[in-house]
C-alpha atoms as a PDB file:
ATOM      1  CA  UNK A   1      27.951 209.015 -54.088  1.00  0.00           C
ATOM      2  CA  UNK A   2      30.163 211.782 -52.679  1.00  0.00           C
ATOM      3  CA  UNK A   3      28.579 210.657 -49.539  1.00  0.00           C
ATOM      4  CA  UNK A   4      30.126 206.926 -49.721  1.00  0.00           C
ATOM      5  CA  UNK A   5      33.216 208.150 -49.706  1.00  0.00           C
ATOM      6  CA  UNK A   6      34.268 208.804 -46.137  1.00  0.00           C
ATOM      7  CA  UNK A   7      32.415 205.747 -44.944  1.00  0.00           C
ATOM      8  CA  UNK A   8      34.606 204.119 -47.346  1.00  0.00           C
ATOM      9  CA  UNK A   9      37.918 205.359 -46.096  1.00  0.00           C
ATOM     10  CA  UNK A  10      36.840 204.560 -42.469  1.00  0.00           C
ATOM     11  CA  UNK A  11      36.058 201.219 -43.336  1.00  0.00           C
ATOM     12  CA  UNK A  12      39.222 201.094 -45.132  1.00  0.00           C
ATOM     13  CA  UNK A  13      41.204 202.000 -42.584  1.00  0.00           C
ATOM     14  CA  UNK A  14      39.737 199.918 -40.198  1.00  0.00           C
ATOM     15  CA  UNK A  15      40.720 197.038 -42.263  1.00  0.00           C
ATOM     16  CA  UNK A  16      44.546 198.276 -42.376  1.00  0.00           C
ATOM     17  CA  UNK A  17      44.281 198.159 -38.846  1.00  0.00           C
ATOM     18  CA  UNK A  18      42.648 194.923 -38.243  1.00  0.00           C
ATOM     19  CA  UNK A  19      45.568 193.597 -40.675  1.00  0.00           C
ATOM     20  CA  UNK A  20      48.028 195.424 -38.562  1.00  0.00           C
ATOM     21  CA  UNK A  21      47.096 193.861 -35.776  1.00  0.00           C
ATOM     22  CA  UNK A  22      47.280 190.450 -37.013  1.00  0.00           C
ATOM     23  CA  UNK A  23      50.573 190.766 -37.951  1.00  0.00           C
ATOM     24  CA  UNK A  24      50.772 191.624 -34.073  1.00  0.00           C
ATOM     25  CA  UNK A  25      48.999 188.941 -32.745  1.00  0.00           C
ATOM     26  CA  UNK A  26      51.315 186.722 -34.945  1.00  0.00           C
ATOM     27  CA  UNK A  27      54.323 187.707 -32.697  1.00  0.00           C
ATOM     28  CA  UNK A  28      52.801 187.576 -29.284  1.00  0.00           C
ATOM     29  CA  UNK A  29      52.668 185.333 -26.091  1.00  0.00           C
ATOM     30  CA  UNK A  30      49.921 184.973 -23.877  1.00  0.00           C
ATOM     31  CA  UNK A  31      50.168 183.392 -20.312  1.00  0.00           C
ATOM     32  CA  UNK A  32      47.517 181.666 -18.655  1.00  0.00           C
ATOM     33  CA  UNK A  33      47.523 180.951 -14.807  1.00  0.00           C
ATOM     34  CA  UNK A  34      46.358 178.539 -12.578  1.00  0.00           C
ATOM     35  CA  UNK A  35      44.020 178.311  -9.465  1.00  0.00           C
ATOM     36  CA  UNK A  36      41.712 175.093  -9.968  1.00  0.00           C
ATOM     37  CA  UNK A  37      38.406 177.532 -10.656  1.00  0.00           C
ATOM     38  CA  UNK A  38      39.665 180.951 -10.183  1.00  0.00           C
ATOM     39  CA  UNK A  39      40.779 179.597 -13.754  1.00  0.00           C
ATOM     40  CA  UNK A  40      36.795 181.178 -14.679  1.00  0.00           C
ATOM     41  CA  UNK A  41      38.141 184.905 -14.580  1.00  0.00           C
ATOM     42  CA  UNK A  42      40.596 183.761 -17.868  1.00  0.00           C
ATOM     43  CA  UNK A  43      38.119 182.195 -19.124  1.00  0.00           C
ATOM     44  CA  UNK A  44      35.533 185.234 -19.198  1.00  0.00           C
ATOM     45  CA  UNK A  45      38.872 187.686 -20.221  1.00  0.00           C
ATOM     46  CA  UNK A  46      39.863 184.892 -23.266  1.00  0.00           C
ATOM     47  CA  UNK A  47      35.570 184.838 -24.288  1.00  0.00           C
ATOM     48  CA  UNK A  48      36.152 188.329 -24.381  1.00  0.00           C
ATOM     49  CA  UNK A  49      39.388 187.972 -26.899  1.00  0.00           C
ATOM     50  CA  UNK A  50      37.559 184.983 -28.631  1.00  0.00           C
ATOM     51  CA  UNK A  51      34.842 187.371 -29.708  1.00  0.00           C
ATOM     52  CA  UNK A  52      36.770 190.160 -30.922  1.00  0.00           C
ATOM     53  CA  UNK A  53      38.868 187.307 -32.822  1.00  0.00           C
ATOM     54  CA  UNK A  54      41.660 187.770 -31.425  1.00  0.00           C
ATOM     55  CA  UNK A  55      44.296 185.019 -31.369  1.00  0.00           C
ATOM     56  CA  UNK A  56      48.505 184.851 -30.233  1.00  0.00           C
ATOM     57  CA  UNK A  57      51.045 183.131 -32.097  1.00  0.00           C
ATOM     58  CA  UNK A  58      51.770 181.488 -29.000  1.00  0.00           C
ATOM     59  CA  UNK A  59      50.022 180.123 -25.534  1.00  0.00           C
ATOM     60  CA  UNK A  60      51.154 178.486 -22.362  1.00  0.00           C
ATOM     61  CA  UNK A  61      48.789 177.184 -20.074  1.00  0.00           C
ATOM     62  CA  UNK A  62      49.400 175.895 -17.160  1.00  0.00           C
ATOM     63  CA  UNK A  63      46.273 173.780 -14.602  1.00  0.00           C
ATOM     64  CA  UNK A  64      43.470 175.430 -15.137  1.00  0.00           C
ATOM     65  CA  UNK A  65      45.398 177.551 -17.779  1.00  0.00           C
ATOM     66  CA  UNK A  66      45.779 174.813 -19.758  1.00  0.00           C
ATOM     67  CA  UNK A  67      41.871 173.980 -19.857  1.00  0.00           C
ATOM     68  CA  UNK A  68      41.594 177.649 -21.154  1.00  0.00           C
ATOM     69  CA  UNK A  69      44.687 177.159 -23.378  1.00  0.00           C
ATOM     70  CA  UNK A  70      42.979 174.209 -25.600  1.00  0.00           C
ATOM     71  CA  UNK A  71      39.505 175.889 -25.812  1.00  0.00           C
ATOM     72  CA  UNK A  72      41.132 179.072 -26.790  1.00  0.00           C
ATOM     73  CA  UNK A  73      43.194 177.424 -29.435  1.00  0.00           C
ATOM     74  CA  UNK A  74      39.968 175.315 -30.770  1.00  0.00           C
ATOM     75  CA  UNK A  75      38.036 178.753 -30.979  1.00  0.00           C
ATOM     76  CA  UNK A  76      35.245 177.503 -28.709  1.00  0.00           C
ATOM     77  CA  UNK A  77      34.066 180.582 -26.559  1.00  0.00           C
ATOM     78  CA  UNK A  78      32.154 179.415 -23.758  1.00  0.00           C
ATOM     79  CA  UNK A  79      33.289 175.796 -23.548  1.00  0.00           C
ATOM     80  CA  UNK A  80      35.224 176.348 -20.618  1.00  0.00           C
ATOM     81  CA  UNK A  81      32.575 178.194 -18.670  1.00  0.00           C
ATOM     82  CA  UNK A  82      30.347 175.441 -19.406  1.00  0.00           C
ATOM     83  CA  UNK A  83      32.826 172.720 -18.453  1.00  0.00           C
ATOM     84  CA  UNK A  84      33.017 174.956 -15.083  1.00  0.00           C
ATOM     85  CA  UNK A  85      29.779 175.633 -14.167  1.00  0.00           C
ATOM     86  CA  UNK A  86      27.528 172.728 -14.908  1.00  0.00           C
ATOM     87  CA  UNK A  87      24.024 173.756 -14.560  1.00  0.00           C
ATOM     88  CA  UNK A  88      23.079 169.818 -14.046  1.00  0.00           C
ATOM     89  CA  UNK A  89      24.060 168.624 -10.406  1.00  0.00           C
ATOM     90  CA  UNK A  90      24.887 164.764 -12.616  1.00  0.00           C
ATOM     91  CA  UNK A  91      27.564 166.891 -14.325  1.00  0.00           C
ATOM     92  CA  UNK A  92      29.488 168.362 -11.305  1.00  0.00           C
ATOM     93  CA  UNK A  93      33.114 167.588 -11.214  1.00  0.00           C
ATOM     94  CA  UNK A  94      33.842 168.166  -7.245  1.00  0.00           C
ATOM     95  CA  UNK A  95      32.714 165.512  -5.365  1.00  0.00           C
ATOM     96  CA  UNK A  96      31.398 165.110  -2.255  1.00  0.00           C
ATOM     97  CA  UNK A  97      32.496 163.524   1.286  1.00  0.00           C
ATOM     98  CA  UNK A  98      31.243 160.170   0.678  1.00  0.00           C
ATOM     99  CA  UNK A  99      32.645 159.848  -3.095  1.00  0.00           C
ATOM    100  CA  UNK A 100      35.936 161.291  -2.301  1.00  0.00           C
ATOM    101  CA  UNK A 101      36.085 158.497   0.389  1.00  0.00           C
ATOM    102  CA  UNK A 102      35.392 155.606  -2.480  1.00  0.00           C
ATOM    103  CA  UNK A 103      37.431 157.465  -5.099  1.00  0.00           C
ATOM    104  CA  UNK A 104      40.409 158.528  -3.344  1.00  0.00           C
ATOM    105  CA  UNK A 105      40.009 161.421  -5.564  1.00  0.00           C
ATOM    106  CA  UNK A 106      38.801 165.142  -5.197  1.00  0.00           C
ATOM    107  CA  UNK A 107      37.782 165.760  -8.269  1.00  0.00           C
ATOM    108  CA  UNK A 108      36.132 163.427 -10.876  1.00  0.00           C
ATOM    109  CA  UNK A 109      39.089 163.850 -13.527  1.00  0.00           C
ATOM    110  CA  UNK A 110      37.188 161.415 -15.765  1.00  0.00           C
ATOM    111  CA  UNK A 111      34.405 163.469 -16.412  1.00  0.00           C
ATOM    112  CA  UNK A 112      36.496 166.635 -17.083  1.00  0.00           C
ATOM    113  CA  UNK A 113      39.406 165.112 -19.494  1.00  0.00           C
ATOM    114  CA  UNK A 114      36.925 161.753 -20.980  1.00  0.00           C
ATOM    115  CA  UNK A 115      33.218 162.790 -20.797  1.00  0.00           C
ATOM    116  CA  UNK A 116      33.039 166.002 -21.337  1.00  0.00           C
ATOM    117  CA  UNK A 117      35.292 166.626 -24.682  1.00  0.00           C
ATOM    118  CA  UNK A 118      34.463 163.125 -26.209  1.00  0.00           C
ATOM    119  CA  UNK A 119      30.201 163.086 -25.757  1.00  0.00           C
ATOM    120  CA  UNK A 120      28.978 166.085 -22.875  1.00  0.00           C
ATOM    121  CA  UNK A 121      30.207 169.215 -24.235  1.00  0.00           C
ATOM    122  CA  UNK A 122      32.537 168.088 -27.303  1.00  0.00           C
ATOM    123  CA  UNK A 123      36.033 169.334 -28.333  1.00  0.00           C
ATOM    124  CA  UNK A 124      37.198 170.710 -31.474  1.00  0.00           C
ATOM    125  CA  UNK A 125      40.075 168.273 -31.754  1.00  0.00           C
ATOM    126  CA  UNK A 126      39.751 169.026 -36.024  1.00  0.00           C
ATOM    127  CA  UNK A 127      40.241 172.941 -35.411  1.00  0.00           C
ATOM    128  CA  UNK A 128      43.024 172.449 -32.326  1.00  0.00           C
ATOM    129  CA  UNK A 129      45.348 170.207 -34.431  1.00  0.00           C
ATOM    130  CA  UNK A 130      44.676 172.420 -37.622  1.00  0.00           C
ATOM    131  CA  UNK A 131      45.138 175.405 -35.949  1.00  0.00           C
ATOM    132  CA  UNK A 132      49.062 177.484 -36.306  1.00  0.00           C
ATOM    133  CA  UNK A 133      49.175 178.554 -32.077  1.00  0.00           C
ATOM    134  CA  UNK A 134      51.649 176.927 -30.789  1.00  0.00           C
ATOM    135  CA  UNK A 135      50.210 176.036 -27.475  1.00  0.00           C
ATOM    136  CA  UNK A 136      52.357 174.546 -24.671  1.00  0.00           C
ATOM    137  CA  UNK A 137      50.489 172.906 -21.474  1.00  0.00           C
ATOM    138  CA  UNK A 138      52.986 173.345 -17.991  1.00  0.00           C
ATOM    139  CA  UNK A 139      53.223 170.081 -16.242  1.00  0.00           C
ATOM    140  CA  UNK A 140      55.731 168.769 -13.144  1.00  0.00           C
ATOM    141  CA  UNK A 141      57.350 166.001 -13.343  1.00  0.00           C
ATOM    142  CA  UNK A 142      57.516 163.837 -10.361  1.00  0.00           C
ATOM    143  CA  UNK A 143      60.883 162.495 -10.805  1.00  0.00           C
ATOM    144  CA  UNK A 144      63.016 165.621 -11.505  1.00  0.00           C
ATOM    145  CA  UNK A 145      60.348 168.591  -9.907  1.00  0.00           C
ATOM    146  CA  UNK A 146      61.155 170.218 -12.827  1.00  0.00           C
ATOM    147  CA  UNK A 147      58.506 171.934 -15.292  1.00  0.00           C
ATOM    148  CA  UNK A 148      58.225 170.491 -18.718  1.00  0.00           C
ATOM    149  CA  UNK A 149      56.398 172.282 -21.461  1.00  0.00           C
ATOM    150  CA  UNK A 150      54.602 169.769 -23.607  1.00  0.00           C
ATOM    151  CA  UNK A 151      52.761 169.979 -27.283  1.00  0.00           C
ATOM    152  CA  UNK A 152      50.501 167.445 -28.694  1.00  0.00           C
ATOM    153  CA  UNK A 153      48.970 167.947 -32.291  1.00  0.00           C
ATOM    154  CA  UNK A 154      47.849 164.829 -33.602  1.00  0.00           C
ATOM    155  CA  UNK A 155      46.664 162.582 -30.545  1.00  0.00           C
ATOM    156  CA  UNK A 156      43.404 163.310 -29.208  1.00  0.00           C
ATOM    157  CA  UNK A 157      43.857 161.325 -26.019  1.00  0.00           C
ATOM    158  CA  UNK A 158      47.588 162.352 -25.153  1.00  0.00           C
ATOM    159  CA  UNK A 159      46.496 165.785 -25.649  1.00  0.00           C
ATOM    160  CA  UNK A 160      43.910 165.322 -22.878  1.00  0.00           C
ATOM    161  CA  UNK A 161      45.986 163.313 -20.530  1.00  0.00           C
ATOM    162  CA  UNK A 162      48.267 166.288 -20.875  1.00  0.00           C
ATOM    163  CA  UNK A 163      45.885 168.388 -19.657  1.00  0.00           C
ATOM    164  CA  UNK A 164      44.548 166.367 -17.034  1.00  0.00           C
ATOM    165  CA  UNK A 165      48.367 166.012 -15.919  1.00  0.00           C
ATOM    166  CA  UNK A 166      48.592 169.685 -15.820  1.00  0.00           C
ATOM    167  CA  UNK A 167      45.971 169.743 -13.560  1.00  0.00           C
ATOM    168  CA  UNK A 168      46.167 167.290 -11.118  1.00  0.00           C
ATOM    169  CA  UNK A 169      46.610 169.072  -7.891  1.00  0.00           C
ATOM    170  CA  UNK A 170      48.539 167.276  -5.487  1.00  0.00           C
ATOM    171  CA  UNK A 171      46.737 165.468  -2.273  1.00  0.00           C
ATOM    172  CA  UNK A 172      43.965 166.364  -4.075  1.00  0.00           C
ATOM    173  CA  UNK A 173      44.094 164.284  -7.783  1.00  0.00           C
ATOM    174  CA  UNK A 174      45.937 161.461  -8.400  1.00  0.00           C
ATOM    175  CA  UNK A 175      49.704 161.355 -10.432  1.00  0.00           C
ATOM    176  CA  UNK A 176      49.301 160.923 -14.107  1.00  0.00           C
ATOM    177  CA  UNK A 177      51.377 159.128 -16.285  1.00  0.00           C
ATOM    178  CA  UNK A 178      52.105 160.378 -19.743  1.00  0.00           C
ATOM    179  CA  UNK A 179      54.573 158.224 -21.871  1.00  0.00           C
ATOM    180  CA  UNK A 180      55.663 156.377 -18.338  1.00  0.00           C
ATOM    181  CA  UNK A 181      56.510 159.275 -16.700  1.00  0.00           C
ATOM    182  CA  UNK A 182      54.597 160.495 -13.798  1.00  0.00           C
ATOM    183  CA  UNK A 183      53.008 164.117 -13.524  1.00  0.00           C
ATOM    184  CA  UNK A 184      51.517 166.311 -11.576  1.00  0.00           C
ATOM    185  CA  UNK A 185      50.120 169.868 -11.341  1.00  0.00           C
ATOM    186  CA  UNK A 186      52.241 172.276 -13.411  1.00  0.00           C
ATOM    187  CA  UNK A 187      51.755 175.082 -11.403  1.00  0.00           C
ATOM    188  CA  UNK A 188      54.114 173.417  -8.587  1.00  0.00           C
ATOM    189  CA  UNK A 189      57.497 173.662 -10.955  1.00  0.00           C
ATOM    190  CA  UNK A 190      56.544 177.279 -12.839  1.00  0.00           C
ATOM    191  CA  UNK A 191      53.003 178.649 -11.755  1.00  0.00           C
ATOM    192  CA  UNK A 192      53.315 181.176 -13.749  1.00  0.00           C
ATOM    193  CA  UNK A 193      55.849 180.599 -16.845  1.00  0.00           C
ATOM    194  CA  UNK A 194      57.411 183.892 -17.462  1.00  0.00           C
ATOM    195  CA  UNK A 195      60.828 182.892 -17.877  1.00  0.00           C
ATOM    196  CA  UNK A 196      59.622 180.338 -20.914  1.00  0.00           C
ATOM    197  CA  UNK A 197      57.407 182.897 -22.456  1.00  0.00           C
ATOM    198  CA  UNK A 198      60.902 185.477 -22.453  1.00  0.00           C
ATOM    199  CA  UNK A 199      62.804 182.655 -23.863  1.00  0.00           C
ATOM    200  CA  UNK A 200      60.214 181.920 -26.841  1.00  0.00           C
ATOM    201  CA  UNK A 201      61.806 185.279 -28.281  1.00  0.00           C
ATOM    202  CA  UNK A 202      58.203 187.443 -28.749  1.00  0.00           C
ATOM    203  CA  UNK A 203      58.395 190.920 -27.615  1.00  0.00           C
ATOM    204  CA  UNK A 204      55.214 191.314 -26.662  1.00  0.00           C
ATOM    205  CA  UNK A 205      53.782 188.898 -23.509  1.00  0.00           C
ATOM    206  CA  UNK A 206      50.162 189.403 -22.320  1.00  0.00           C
ATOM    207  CA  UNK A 207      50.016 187.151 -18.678  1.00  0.00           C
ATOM    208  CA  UNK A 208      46.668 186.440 -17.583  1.00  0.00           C
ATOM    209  CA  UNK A 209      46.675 185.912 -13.522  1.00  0.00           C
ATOM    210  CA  UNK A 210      43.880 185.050 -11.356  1.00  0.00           C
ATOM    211  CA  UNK A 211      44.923 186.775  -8.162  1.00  0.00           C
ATOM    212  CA  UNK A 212      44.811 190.042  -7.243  1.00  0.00           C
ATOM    213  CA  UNK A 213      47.622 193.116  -7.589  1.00  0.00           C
ATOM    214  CA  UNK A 214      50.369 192.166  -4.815  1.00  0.00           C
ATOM    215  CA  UNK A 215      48.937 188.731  -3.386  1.00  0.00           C
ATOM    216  CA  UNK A 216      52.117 186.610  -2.427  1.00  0.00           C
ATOM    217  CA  UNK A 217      52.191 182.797  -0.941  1.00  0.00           C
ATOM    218  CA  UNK A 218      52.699 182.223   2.657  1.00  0.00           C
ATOM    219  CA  UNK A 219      55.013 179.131   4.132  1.00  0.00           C
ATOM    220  CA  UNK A 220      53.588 176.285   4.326  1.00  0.00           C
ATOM    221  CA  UNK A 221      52.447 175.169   7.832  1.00  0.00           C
ATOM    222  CA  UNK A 222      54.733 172.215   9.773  1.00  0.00           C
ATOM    223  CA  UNK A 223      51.721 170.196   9.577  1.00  0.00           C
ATOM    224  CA  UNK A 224      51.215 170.322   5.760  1.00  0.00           C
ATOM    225  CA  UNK A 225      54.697 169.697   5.327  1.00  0.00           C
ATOM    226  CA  UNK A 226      54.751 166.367   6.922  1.00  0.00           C
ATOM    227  CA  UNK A 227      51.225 165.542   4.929  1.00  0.00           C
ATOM    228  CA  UNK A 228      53.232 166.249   1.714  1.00  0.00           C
ATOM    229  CA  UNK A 229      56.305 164.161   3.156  1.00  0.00           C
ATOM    230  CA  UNK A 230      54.562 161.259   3.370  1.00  0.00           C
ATOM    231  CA  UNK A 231      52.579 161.271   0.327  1.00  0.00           C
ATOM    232  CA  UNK A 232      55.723 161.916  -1.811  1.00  0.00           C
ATOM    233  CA  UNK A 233      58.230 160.136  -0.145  1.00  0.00           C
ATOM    234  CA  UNK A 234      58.723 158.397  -3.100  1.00  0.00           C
ATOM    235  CA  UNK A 235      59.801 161.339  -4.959  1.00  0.00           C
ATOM    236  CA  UNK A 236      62.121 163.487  -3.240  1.00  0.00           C
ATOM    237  CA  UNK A 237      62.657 166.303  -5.595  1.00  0.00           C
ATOM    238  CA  UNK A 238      59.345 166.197  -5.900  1.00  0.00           C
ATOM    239  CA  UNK A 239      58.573 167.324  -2.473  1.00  0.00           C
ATOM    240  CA  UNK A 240      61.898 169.692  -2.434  1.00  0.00           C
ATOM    241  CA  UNK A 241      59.741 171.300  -5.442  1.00  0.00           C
ATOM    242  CA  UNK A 242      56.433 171.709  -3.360  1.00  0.00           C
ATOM    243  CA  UNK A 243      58.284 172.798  -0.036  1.00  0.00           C
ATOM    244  CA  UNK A 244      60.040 175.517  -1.553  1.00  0.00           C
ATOM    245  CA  UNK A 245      57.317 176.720  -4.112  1.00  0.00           C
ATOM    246  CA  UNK A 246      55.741 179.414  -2.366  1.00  0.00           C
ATOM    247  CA  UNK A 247      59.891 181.215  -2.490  1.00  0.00           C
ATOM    248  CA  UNK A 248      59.829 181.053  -6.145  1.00  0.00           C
ATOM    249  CA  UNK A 249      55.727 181.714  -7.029  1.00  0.00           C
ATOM    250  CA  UNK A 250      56.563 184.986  -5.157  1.00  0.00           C
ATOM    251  CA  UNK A 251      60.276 185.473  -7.071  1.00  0.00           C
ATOM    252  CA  UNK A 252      57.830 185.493 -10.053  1.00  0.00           C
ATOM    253  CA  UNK A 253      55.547 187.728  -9.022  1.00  0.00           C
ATOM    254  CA  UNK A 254      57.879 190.294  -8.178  1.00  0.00           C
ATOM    255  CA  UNK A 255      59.445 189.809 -11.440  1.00  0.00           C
ATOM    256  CA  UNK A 256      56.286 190.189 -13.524  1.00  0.00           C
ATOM    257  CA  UNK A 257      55.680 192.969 -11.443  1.00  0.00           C
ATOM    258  CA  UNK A 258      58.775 194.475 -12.291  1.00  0.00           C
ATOM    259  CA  UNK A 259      58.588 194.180 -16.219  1.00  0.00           C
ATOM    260  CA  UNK A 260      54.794 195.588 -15.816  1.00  0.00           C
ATOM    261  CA  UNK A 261      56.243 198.406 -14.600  1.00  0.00           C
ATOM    262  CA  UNK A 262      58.712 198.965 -17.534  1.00  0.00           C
ATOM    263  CA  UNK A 263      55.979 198.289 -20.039  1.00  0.00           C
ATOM    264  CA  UNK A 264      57.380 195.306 -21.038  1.00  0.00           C
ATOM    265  CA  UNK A 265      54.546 192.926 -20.583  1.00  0.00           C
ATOM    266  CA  UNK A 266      50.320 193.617 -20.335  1.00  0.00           C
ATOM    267  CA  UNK A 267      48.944 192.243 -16.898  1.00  0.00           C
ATOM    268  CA  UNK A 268      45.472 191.299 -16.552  1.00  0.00           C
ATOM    269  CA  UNK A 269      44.748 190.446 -12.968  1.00  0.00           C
ATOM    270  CA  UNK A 270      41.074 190.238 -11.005  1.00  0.00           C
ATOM    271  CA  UNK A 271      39.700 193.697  -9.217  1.00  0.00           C
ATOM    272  CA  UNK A 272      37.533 191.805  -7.100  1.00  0.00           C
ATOM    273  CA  UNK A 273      38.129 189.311  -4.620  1.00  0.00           C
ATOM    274  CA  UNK A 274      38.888 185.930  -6.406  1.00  0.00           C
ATOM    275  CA  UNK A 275      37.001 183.291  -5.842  1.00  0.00           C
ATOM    276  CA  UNK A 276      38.637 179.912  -3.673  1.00  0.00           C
ATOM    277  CA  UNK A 277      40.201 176.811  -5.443  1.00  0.00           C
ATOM    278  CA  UNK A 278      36.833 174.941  -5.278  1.00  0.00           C
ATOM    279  CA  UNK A 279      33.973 177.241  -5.364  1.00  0.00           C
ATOM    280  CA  UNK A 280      31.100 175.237  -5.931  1.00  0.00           C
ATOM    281  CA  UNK A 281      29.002 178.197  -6.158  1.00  0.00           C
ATOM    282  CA  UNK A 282      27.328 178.549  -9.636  1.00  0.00           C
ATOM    283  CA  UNK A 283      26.341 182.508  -9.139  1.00  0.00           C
ATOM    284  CA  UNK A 284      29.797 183.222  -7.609  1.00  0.00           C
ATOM    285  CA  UNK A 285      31.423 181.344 -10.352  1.00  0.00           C
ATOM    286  CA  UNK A 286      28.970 183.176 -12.599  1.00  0.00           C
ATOM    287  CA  UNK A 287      29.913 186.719 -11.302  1.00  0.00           C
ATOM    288  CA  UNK A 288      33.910 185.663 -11.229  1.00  0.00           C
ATOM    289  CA  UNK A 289      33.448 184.707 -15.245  1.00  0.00           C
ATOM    290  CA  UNK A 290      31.434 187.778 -15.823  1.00  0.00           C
ATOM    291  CA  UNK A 291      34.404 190.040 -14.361  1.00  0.00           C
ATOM    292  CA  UNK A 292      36.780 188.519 -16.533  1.00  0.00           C
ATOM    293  CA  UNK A 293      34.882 189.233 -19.927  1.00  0.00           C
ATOM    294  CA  UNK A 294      34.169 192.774 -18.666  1.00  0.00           C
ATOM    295  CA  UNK A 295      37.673 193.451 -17.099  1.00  0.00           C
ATOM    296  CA  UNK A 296      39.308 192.709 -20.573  1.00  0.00           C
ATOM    297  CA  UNK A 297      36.615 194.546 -22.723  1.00  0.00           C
ATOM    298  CA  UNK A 298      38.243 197.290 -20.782  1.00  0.00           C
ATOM    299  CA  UNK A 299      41.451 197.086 -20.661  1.00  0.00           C
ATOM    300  CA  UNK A 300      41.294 195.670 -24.254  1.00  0.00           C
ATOM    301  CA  UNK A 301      42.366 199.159 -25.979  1.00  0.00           C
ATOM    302  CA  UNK A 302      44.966 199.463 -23.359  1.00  0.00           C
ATOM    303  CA  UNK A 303      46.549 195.858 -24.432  1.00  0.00           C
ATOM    304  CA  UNK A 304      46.048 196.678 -27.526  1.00  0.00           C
ATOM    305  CA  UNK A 305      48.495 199.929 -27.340  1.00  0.00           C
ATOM    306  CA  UNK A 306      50.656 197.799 -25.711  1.00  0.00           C
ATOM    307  CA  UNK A 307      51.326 195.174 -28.859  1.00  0.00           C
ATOM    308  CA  UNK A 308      51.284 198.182 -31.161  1.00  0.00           C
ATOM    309  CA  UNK A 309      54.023 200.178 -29.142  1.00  0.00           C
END
C-alpha cells in the first residue's frame, strides 16, 4: 500500500496541473495564418494541440486559418488534412487548365465549403455551435478594404460562406457575398490579426504563421498592378487595400517580431522551406503537415511556460 502512495501524489499533481492549465487556456488567444495550403503546417501544429486537448478561449482565423479555426473549434483532428490532401483525384479542389477556363474559378470552392462538410468528410456543426471558443473568421470587405471579424453560431450555411469568403483569394476565387455585402480573402485587410487579438484583452497570444523566421513581401510588379486595376475597378478601396498590402503584412511582421522578443507572445513558424500557395503535391503536403505536428510537440513545453509565466 505504502507503495501507492507516491504514484498517487504524482498523479495528483498532474491533475492540479492539467486544471491549472485550463484555467490558462481559458484566457488565451491563438492566431491562425493564411497561405492557401501552407495552411497544412497549422493544421499538423493544431492536430498536435487537438490531441493533447488543448483548447483557447479564443481563435481568429483568417483564409486558410479559418478552415483550421472551425475544425479546431469542432474538435475534429485530422479533418483539415483530409480536406487538404485528398487521396481520390475526384476529390481534388485545384483544378486544372481546361476547368479553370469553364469555371472562371481556380479552385472548386463548392466542393471545399458544400461537399465536403455536408456529405464527403462531414462537419461537426452540433459540437462548433455548442462549443464556448469564441472563434472569429478575418474577411475583407470589398467596399471599405477594411477587415471585419465575423462569428456565426447558429447557421450552418452562413458559417461556411464565411469561411469560403475568408478564403477567396483574389484573381484567383470569385467575391462572395455574405448578407449583401461582398468579400474577399481576409488576409488582404489583416493577414495576420495581431492588433485584434491585443485588443480582445488576453495576455497570453500564441500566433501560428506559415512562413519562415524573417520572410517579408516584396512590391508588387507594374504588371500585376494593372491586372488588379482592372479586375477591381469597381472597388477602389479595394484595390488601395491590395496595392499597399505587402507595406503593412511586413509592419506586422516586424511587430510580432518585436513582442516575440519581449516574451509577450509564443511564435510558431515553419523550419523548413514552406510549401507554395497551391502545392498539389500529396507527399510534399504530407511532409509540410507532418512538420507542423512535430514542430509543436516540441516546442509544446516551451508554449506551455509561456501561458504559465
Amino acid at each position: 500500500m505504502w507503495e501507492l502512495i507516491p504514484r498517487l501524489r504524482d498523479v495528483s499533481a498532474r491533475l492540479q496541473r492539467r486544471e491549472s492549465e485550463e484555467n490558462i487556456m481559458q484566457k488565451a488567444t491563438i492566431v491562425l495564418e493564411g497561405g492557401a495550403t501552407r495552411g497544412i503546417f497549422t493544421s499538423g501544429a493544431l492536430d498536435c494541440l487537438m490531441n493533447q486537448d488543448i483548447y483557447f478561449s479564443n481563435v481568429i482565423g483568417v483564409s486558410a486559418g479559418s478552415c483550421n479555426a472551425v475544425d479546431y473549434v469542432s474538435k475534429q483532428p485530422g479533418r483539415t488534412r483530409d480536406c487538404m490532401i485528398p487521396t481520390d483525384k475526384n476529390l481534388n479542389y485545384i483544378y486544372g487548365f481546361r476547368k479553370v477556363m469553364k469555371e472562371k474559378t481556380l479552385m472548386n470552392m463548392d466542393l471545399i465549403f458544400d461537399k465536403y462538410p455536408n456529405e464527403l468528410l462531414p462537419f461537426d456543426f452540433d459540437t462548433y455551435f455548442r462549443s464556448e471558443i469564441k472563434c472569429e473568421l478575418v474577411v475583407t470587405n470589398c467596399l471599405t478594404g477594411k477587415a471585419e471579424y465575423l462569428q456565426e453560431n447558429e447557421d450552418r450555411k452562413r458559417l461556411m460562406k464565411i469561411c469560403r469568403a475568408s478564403s477567396s483569394m483574389p484573381l484567383i476565387t470569385p467575391i462572395v457575398n455574405i448578407d449583401g455585402v461582398p468579400y474577399l480573402d481576409g488576409g488582404l485587410a489583416d493577414s495576420v490579426p495581431i492588433g485584434h487579438a491585443q485588443e480582445l484583452g488576453n495576455e497570453k497570444i500564441v500566433v501560428i504563421l506559415t512562413r519562415n523566421k524573417g520572410y517579408r513581401k516584396t512590391r508588387m510588379s507594374n504588371g500585376m498592378i494593372r491586372v488588379y486595376r482592372r479586375a477591381y475597378q469597381s472597388y477602389p478601396e479595394l484595390l488601395k487595400t491590395i496595392l499597399t498590402r505587402s507595406f503593412h503584412y511586413n509592419m506586422q511582421m516586424n511587430h510580432i517580431e518585436r513582442l516575440e522578443q519581449e516574451g509577450r507572445i509564443f511564435v510558431l513558424r515553419p523550419g523548413v522551406k514552406p510549401v507554395s500557395r497551391l502545392e498539389r503535391n500529396m507527399e510534399t503536403l504530407q511532409a509540410f503537415y507532418d512538420h507542423g505536428y512535430h514542430l509543436m510537440e516540441r516546442e509544446l513545453d516551451c508554449m506551455m511556460e509561456y501561458l504559465e509565466s
